[in-house]
Protein backbone atom coordinates (compact mmCIF):
# COMPACT_ATOMS: atom_id res chain seq x y z
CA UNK A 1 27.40 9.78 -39.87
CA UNK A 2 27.24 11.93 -36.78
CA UNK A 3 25.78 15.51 -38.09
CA UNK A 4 25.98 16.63 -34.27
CA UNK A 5 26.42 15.19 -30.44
CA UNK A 6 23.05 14.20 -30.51
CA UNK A 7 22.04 14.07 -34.25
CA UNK A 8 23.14 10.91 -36.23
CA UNK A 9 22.49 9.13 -39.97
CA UNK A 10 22.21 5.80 -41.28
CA UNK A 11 22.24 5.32 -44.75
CA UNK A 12 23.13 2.53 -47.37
CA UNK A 13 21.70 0.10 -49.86
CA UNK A 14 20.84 -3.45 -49.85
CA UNK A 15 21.89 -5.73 -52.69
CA UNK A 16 20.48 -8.95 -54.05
CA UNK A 17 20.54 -11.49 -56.86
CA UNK A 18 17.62 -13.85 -57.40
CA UNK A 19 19.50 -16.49 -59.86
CA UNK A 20 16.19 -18.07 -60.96
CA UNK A 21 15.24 -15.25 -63.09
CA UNK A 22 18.19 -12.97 -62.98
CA UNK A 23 16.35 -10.19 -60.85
CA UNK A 24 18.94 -7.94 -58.96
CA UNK A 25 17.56 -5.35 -56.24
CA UNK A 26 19.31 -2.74 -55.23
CA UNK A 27 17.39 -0.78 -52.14
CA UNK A 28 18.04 2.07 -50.28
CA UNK A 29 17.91 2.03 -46.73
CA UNK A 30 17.93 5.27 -44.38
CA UNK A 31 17.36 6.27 -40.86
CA UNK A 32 18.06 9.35 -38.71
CA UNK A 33 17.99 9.34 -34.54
CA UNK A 34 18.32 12.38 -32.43
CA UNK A 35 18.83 12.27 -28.84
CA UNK A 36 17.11 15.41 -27.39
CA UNK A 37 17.90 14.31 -23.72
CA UNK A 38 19.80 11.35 -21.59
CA UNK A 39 15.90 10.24 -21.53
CA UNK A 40 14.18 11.23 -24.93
CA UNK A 41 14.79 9.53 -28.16
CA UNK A 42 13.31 10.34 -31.21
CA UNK A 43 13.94 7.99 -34.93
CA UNK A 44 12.62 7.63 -38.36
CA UNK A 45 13.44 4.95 -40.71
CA UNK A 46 13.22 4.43 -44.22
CA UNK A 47 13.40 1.10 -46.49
CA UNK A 48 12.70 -0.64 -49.49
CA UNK A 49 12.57 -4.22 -49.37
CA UNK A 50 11.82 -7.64 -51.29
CA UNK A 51 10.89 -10.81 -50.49
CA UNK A 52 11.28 -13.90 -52.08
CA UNK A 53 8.27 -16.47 -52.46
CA UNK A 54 8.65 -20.32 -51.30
CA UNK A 55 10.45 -21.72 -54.46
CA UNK A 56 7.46 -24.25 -55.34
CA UNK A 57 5.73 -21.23 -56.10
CA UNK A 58 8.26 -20.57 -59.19
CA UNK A 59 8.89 -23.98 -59.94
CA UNK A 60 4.70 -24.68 -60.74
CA UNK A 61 4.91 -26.35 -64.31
CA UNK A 62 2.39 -26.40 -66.88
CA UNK A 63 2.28 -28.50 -70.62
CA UNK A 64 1.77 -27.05 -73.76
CA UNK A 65 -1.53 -29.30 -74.85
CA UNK A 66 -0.56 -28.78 -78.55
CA UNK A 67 3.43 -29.34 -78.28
CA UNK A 68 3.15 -31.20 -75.35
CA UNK A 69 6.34 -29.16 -73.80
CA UNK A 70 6.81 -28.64 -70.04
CA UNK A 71 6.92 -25.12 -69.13
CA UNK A 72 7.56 -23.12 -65.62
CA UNK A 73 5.47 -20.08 -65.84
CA UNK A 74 6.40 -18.68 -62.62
CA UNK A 75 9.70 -18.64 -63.21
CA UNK A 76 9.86 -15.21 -63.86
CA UNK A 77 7.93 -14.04 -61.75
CA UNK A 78 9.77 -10.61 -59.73
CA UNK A 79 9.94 -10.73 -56.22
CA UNK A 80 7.35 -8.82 -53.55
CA UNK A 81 8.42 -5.57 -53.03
CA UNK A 82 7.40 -2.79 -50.24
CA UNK A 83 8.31 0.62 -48.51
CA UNK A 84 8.48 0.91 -45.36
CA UNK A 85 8.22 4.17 -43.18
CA UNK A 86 8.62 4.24 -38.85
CA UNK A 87 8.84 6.52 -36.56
CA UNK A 88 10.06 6.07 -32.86
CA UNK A 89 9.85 8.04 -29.51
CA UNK A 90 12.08 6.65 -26.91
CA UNK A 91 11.52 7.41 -23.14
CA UNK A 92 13.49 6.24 -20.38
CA UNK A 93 12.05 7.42 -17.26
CA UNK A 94 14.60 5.27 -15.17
CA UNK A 95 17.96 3.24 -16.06
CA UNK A 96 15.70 -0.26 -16.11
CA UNK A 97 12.50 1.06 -17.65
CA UNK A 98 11.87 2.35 -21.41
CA UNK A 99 9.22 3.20 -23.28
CA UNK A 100 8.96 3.03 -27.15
CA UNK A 101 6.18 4.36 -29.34
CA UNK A 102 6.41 3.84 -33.23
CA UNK A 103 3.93 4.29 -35.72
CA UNK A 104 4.46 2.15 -38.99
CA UNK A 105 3.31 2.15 -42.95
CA UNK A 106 4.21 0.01 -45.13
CA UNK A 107 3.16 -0.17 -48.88
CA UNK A 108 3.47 -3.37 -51.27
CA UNK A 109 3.76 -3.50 -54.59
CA UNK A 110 5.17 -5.99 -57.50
CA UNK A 111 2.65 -8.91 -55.21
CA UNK A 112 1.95 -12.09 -57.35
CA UNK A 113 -1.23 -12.65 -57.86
CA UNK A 114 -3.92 -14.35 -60.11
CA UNK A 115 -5.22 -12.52 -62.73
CA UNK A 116 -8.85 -11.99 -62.22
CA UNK A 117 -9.70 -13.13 -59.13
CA UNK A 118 -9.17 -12.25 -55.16
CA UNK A 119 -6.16 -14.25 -54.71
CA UNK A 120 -2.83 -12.75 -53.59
CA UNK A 121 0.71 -14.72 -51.78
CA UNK A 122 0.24 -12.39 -48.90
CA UNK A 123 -2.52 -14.33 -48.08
CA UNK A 124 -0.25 -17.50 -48.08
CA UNK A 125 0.47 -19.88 -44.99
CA UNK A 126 0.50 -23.44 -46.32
CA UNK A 127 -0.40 -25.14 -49.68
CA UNK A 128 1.05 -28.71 -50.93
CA UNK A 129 -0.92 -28.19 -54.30
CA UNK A 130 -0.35 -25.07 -54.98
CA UNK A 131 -0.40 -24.81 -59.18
CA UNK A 132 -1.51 -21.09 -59.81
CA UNK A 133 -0.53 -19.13 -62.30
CA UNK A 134 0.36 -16.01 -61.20
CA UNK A 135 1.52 -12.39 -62.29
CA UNK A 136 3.12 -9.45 -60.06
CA UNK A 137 0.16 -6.93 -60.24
CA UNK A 138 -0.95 -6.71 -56.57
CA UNK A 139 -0.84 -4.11 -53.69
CA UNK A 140 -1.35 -4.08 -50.37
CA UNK A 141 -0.93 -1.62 -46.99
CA UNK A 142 0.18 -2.52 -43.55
CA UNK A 143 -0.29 0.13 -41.06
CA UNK A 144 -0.60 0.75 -37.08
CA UNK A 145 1.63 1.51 -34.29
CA UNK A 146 3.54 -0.25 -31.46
CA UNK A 147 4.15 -0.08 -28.15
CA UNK A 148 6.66 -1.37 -25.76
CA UNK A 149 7.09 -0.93 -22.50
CA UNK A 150 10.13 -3.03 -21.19
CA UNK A 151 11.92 -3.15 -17.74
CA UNK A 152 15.34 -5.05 -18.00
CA UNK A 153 16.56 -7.49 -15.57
CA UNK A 154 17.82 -5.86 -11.81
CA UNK A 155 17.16 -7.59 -8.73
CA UNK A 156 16.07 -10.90 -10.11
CA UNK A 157 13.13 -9.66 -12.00
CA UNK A 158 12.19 -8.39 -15.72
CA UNK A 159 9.52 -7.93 -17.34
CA UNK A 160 8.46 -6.74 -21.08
CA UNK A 161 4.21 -5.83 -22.10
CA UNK A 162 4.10 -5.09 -26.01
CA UNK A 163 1.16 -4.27 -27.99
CA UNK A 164 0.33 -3.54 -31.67
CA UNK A 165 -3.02 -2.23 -33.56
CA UNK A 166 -2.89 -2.26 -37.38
CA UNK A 167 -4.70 -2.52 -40.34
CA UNK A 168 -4.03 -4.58 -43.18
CA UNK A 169 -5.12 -4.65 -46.72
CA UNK A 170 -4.52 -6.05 -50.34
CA UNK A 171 -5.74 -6.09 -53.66
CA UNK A 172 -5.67 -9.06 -55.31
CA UNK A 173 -5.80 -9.81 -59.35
CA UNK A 174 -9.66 -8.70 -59.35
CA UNK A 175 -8.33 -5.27 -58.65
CA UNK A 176 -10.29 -5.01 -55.16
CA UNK A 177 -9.37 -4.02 -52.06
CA UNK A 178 -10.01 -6.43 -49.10
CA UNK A 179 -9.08 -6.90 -45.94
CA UNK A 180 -5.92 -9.15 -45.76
CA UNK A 181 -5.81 -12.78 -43.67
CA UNK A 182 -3.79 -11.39 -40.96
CA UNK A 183 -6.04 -8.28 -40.71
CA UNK A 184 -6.58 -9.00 -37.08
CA UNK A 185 -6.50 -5.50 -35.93
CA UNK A 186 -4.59 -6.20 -32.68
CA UNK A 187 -1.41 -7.95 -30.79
CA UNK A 188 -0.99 -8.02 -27.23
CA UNK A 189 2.43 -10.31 -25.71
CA UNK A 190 3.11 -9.91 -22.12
CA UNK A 191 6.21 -11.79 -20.81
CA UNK A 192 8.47 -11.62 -17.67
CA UNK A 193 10.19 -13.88 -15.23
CA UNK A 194 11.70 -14.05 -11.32
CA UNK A 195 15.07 -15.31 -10.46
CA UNK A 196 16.13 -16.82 -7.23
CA UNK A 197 19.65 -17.52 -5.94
CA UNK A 198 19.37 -21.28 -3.97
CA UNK A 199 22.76 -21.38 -1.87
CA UNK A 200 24.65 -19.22 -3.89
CA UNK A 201 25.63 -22.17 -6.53
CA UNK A 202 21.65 -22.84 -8.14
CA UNK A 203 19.22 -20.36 -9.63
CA UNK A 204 15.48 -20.95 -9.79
CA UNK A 205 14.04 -19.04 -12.27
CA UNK A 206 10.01 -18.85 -13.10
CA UNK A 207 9.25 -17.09 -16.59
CA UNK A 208 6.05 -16.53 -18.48
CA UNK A 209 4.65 -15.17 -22.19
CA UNK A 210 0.83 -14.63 -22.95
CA UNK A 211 -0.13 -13.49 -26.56
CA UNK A 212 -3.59 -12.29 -27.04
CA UNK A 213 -4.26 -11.69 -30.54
CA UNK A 214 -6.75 -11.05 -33.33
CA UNK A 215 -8.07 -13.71 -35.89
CA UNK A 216 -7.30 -14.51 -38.85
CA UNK A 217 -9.70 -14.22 -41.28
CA UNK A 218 -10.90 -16.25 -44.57
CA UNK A 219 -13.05 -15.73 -47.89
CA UNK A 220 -15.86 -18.65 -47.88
CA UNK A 221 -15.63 -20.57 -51.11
């Protein structure tokens, strides 16, 4: 919805269905830009979102030692939930060069994760024998802000430098609050590329991408 020339809303919700446990989502999503000159942008954004888990994670049977019944008891497990809150300040000092700032927060909430002790899926990358129990009474907090300085393609050449420093914590089923695996505090990608016309029927083009990036980080057994 336009509210002026330069003033305009985004609004609507997001619906989903997770058929393994009958969870339905429904989550609102809003954001608002104003254009205060041909050259200045500014944005905020609004969001809640879920996520669903690798389906191993739900399908992790146990038996009943006395009945001797096979039971799932993930299954019912909700989905990972969060909020997430941007801002954005657009600057366009020339037709082929922006600039974009945006500060970020993001708060999770519904997280599975084991009752009692420190671990928590958003620590997850890779497990073939994975047989946790888990429940969805974890947090965490992503935050940090972006920036992106990007010069589109004109006379053969482009090039885009983007960086990110952030913070990122959870709490796992121990109820304390750690620093999370990917809490490598910064990103740095720089990529770009040249492109030659050979006889007016061939281009030669010579592209690149560096990523310098934090750790990630582990608990010692």
């Amino acid at each position: 919805y336009k509210i002026t020339g330069d003033l305009s809303v985004s609004a609507g919700f997001n619906a989903s269905w997770f058929r393994l446990n009958n969870e339905f989502c429904l989550e609102p999503r809003l954001s608002m830009a104003w254009e205060a000159s041909p050259r200045h942008r500014f944005s905020l954004g609004y969001g809640r979102h879920s996520q669903t888990e690798p389906l191993f994670i739900n399908n992790v049977t146990r038996q009943d030692e006395e009945s001797g019944n096979v039971f799932r008891p993930n299954k019912n497990l909700d989905r990972s939930k969060a909020h997430h809150f941007v801002l954005g300040y657009d600057w366009s000092p020339t037709q082929n060069l922006r600039l974009k700032i945006e500060p970020y927060y993001q708060a999770l909430d519904d997280v599975p994760v084991e009752a009692g002790t420190a671990y928590s899926v958003l620590n997850f990358r890779s497990d073939w024998t994975f047989d946790k129990t888990l429940v969805n009474e974890g947090t965490g907090t992503n935050m940090g802000i972006d920036l992106t300085l990007e010069r589109f393609l004109k006379d053969g050449y482009y090039y885009m430098a983007t960086a990110s420093v952030y913070d990122s914590q959870y709490t796992g089923g121990d109820e304390v609050k750690r620093r999370s695996r990917y809490d490598g505090g910064y990103v740095l990608n720089l990529l770009g590329g040249k492109e030659w016309n050979v006889r007016d029927k061939n281009l030669l083009g010579v592209n690149f991408k560096f990523t310098f990036m934090g750790p990630y980080w582990f608990h010692p057994v």
